[in-house]
Protein backbone atom coordinates (compact mmCIF):
# COMPACT_ATOMS: atom_id res chain seq x y z
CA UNK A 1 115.03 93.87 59.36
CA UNK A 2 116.31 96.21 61.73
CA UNK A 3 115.06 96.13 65.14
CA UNK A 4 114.94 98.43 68.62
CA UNK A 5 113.29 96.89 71.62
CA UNK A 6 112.61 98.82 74.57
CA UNK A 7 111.12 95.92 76.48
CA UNK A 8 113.33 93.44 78.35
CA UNK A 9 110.79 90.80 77.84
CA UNK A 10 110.60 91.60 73.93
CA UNK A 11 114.41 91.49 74.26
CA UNK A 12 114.44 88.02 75.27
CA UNK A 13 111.93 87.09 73.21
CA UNK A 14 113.40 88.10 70.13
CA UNK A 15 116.16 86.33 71.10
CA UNK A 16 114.94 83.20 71.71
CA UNK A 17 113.18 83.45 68.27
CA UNK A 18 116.43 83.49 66.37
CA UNK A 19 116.23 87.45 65.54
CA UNK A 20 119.04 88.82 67.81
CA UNK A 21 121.67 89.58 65.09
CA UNK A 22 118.68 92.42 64.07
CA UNK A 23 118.83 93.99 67.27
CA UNK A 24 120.19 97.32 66.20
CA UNK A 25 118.95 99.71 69.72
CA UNK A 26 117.69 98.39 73.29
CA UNK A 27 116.84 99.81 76.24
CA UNK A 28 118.99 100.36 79.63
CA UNK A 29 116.96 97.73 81.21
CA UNK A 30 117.37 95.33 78.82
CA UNK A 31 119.73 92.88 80.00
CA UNK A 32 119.69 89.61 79.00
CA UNK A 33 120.74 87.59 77.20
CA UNK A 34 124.20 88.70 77.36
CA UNK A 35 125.15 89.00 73.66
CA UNK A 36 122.73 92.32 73.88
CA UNK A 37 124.63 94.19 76.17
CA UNK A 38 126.61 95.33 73.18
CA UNK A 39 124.00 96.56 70.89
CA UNK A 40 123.52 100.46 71.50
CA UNK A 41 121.25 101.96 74.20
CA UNK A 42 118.59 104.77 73.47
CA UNK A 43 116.38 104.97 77.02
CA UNK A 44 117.55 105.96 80.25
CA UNK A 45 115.55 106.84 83.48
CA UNK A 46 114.54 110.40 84.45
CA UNK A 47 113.62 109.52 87.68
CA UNK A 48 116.35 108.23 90.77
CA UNK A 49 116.13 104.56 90.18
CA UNK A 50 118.63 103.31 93.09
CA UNK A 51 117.77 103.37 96.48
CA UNK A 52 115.62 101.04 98.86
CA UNK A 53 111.56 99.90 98.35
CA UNK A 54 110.33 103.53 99.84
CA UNK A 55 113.06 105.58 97.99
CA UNK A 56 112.49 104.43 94.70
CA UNK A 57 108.64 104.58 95.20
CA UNK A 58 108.81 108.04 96.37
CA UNK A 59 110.57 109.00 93.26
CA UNK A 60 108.32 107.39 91.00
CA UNK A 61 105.49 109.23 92.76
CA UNK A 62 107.25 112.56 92.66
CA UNK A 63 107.75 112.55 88.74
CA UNK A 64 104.36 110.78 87.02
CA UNK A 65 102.56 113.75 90.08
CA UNK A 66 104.24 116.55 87.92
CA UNK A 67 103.23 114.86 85.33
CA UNK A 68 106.60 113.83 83.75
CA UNK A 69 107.75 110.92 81.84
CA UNK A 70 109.60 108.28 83.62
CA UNK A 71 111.86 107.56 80.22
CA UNK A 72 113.87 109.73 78.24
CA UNK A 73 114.01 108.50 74.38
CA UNK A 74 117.17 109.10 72.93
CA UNK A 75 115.56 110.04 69.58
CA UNK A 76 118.33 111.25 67.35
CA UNK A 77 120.06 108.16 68.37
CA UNK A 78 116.85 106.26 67.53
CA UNK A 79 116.65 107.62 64.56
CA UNK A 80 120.31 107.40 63.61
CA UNK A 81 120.13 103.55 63.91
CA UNK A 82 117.43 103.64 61.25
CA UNK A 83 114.88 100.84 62.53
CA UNK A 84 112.01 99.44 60.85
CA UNK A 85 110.36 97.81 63.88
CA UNK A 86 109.83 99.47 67.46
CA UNK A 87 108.88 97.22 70.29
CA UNK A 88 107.50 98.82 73.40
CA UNK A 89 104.66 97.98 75.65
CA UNK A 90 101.25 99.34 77.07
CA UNK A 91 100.67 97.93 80.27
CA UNK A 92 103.01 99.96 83.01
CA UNK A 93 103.92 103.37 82.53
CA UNK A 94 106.74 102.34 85.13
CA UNK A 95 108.07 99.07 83.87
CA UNK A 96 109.13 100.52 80.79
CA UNK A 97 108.82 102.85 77.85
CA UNK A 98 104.80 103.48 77.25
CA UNK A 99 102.83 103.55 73.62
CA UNK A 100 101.66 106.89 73.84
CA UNK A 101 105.39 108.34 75.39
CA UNK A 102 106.93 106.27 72.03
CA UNK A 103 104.55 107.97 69.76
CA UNK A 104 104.87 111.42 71.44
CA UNK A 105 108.50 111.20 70.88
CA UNK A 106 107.73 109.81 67.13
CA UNK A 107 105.02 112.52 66.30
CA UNK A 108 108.03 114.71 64.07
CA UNK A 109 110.17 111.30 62.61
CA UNK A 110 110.80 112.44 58.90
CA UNK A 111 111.01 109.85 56.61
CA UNK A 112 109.47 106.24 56.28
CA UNK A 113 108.23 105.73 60.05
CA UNK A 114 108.93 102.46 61.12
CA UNK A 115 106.38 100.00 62.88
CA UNK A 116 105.35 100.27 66.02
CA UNK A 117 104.57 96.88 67.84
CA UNK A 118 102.92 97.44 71.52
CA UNK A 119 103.19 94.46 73.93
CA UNK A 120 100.14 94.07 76.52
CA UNK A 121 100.22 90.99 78.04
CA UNK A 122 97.51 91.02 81.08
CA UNK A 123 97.77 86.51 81.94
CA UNK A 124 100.03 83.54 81.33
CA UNK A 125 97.97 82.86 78.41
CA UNK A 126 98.26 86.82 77.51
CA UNK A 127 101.90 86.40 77.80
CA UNK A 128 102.19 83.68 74.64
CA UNK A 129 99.43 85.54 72.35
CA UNK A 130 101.18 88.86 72.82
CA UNK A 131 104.70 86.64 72.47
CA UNK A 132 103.35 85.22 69.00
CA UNK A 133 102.13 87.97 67.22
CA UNK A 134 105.39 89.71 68.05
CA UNK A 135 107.05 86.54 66.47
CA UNK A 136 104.54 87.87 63.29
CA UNK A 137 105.97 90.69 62.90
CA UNK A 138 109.22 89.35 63.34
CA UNK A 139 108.96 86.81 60.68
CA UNK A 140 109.79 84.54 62.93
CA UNK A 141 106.42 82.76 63.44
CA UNK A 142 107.66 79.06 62.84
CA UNK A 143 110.85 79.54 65.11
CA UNK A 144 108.04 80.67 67.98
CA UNK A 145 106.11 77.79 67.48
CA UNK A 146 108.99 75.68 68.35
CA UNK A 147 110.12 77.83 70.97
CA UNK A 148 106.67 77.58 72.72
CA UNK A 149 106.17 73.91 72.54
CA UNK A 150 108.84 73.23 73.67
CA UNK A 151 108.56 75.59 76.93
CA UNK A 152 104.89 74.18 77.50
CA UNK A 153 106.53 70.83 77.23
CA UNK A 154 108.45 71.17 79.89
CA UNK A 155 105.71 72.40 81.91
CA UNK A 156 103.93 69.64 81.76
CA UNK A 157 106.58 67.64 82.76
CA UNK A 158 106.64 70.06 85.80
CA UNK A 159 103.01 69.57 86.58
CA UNK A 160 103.08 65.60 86.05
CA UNK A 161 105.79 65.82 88.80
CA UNK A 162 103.97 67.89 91.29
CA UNK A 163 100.92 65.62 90.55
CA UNK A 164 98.65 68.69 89.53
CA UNK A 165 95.91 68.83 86.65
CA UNK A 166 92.60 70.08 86.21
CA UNK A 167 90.71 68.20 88.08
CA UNK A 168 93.15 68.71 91.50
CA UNK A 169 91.10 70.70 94.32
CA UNK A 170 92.83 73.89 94.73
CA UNK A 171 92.20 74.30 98.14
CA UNK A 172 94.10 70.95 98.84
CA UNK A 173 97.58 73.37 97.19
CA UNK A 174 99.19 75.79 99.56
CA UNK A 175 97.76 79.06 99.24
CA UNK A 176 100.51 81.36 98.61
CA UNK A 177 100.64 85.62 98.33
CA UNK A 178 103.28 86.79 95.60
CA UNK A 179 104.94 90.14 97.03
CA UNK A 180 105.33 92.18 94.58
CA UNK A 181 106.87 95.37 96.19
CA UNK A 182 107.80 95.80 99.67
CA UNK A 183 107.45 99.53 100.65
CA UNK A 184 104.62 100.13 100.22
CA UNK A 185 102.93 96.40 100.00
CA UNK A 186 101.78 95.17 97.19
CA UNK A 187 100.76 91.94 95.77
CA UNK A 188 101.63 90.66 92.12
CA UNK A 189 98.65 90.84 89.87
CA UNK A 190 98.91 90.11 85.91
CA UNK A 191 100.33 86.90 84.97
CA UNK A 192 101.28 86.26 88.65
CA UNK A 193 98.41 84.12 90.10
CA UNK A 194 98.52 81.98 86.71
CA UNK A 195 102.54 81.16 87.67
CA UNK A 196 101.19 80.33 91.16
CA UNK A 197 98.17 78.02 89.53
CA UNK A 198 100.86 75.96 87.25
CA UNK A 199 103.57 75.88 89.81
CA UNK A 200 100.99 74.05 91.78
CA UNK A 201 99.69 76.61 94.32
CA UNK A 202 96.28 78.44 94.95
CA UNK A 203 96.90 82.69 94.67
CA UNK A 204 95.78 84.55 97.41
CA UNK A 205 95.06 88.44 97.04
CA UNK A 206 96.35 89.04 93.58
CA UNK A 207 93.76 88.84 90.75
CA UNK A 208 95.00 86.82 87.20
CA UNK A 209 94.94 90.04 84.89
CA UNK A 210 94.70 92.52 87.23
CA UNK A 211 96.96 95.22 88.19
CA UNK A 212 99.55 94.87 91.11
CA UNK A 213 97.57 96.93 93.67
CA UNK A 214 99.03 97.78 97.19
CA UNK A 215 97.50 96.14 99.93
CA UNK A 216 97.13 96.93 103.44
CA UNK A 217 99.28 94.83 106.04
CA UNK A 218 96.06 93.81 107.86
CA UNK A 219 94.97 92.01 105.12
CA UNK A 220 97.73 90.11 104.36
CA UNK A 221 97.58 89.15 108.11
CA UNK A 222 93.91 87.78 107.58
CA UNK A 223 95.15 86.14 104.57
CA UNK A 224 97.42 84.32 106.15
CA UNK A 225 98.85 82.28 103.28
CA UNK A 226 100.85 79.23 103.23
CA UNK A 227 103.94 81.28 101.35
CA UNK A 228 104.84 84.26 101.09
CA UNK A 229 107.23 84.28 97.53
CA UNK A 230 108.72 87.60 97.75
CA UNK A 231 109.93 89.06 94.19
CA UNK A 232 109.81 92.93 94.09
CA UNK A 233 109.78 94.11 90.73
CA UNK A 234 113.15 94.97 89.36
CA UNK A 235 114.86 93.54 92.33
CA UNK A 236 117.54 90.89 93.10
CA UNK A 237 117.38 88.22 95.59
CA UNK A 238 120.01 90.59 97.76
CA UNK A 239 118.11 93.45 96.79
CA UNK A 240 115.03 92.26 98.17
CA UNK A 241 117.17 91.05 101.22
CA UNK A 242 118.77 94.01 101.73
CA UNK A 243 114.95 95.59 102.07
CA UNK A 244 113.20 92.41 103.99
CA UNK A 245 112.76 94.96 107.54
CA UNK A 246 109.97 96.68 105.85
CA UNK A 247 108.07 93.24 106.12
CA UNK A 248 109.80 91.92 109.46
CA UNK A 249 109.66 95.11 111.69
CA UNK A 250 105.68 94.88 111.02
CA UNK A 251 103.63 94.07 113.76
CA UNK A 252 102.38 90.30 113.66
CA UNK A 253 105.32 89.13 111.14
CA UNK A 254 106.69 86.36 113.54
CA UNK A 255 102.98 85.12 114.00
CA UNK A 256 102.16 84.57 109.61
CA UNK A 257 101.84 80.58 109.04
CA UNK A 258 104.56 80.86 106.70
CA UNK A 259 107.01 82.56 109.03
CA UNK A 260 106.63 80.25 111.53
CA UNK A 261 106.87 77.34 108.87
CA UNK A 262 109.77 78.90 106.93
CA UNK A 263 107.86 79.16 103.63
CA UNK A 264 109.32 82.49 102.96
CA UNK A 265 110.83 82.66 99.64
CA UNK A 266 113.22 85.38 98.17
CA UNK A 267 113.04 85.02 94.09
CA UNK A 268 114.54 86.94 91.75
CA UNK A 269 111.93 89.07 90.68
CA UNK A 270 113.88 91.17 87.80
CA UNK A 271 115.19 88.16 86.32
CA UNK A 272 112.08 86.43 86.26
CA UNK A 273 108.75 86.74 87.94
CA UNK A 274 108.49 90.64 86.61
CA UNK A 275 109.15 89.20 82.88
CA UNK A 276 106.57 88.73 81.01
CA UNK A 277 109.25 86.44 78.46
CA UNK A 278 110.05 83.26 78.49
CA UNK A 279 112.28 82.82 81.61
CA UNK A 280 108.28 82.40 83.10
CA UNK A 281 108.58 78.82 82.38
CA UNK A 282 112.21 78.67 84.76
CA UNK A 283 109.74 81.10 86.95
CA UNK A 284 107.54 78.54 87.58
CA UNK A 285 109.87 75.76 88.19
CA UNK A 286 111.70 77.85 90.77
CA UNK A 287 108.13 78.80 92.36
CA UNK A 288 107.40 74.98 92.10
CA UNK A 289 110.56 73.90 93.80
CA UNK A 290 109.35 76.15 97.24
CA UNK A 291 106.10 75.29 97.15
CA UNK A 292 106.84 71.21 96.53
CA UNK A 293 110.04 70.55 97.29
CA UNK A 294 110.22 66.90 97.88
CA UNK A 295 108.60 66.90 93.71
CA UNK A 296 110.45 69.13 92.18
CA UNK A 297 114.21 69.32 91.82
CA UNK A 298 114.64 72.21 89.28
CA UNK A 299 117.43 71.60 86.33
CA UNK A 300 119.68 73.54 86.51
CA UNK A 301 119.73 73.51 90.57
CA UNK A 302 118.47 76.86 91.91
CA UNK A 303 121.27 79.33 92.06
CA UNK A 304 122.06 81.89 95.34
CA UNK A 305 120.89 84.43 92.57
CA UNK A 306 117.62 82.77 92.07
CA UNK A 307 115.95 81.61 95.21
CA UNK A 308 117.59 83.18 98.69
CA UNK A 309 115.85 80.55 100.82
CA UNK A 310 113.57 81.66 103.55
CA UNK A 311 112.99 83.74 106.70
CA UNK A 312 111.37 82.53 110.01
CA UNK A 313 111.42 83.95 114.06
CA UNK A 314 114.25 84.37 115.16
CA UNK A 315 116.66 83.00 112.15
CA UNK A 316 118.62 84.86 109.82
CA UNK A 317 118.46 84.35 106.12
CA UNK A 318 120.78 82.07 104.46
């Protein structure tokens, strides 16, 4: 089998299920894990992708208002590497390549067209279903199995540390607001409130299959959660750093519960939160580790990369 994922999730996926040495194409934004970075690239961006929160959002805005793609295919390149499965999703036109962009650019493929597999994950739960019947059409159903058992293993590990189950009272966990874009605000939405739930917190604003939505700052004032676990999507812990004055300059910042607590968490969102792969399982132990510290000592040790500590009045970030 021959394989081109456009998907960082599916990228790691397919890895994990034993199916890497079939990776023949990938996207540019699929980086990990690290043996992929040689197999050939067929995407790239059409739009300015560097730049800060409000830069890159403007950009976005500017292209899908003319009505233009967000992704260039390489297709003679795609074609060249001669694949018989395609994995893309259809759930953000600006995470990654869409369905109905991939079939646009397949609508004149000559020859035996090769399958097209569409990832939609919309939960946690979403996230395995749409993980397993990839792993169908990968052949590698019995490798996922083992994969997946063992990843929900560990969870419950996690959540027999933090002392959470079923029958815990949610409103006795610390309510916590997943940013998931700075400029403008917006709160995570998706799988996001699920990784709060099993990391042992109760999700304020977001909504468990939902999209992200921006929010106004007001709200997130009368919200007022416990922690605020910043993770902008596609951004590193320095990235997100490097952009943290579009929350602090806001009027009322120094006054949020979790400010004046320190429960302000940078996370790597790109690497993890944005996923929907199976680094969501080290997502929720790293969520777990800010929200119940004195229970949860994550293995390996949070890295600067992974968690960038937290903001309060008057201090600057570690």
């Amino acid at each position: 089998m021959r394989i081109v994922s456009l998907l960082p999730a599916a990228t790691e996926w397919i890895s994990v299920f034993g199916r890497a040495d079939a990776l023949v194409g990938r996207s540019h934004e699929c980086d990990s894990p690290d043996r992929v970075q040689d197999v050939p690239v067929v995407t790239e961006a059409t739009y300015a992708a560097e730049g800060d929160s409000a830069a890159i959002d403007d950009a976005v805005q500017a292209q899908l208002q003319q009505g233009l793609s967000l992704y260039e295919v390489d297709l003679e390149r795609l074609k060249a590497l001669e694949p018989d499965l395609i994995v893309t999703q259809d759930q953000c036109e600006v995470c990654a390549v869409s369905l109905p962009e991939l079939e646009a650019r397949l609508g004149d493929w000559t020859g035996a067209a090769p399958t097209v597999v569409s990832l939609q994950p919309q939960t946690l739960k979403g996230v395995l279903d749409e993980a397993l019947r990839l792993a169908r059409a990968l052949e590698a159903l019995d490798a996922a199995m083992e994969v997946i058992a063992n990843l929900e293993t560990g969870l419950r590990v996690l959540r027999d540390q933090i002392g959470v189950d079923r029958s815990t009272n949610p409103h006795a966990l610390p309510s916590v607001a997943c940013i998931e874009w700075l400029e403008p605000l917006m709160v995570a939405g998706h799988w996001m409130p699920d990784v709060v739930e099993m990391a042992g917190g109760r999700p304020v604003l977001g909504t468990a299959g939902a999209p992200t939505e921006p929010v106004e700052w007001a709200a997130l004032q009368e919200a007022d959660p416990d922690v605020l676990a910043l993770m902008p999507c596609g951004f590193s812990v320095e990235e997100t750093r490097r952009d943290l004055h579009y929350l602090t300059d806001r009027p009322g910042w120094d006054a949020l519960s979790a400010v004046q607590t320190r429960r302000v968490a940078l996370l790597d969102g790109n690497a993890y939160f944005n996923r929907p792969g199976p680094r969501l399982y080290r997502a929720i132990e790293l969520l777990a580790s800010v929200l119940h510290p004195q229970a949860v000592e994550p293995e390996p040790p949070p890295a600067a990369w992974e968690c960038g500590g937290s903001a309060a009045p008057h201090s600057s970030l570690p």
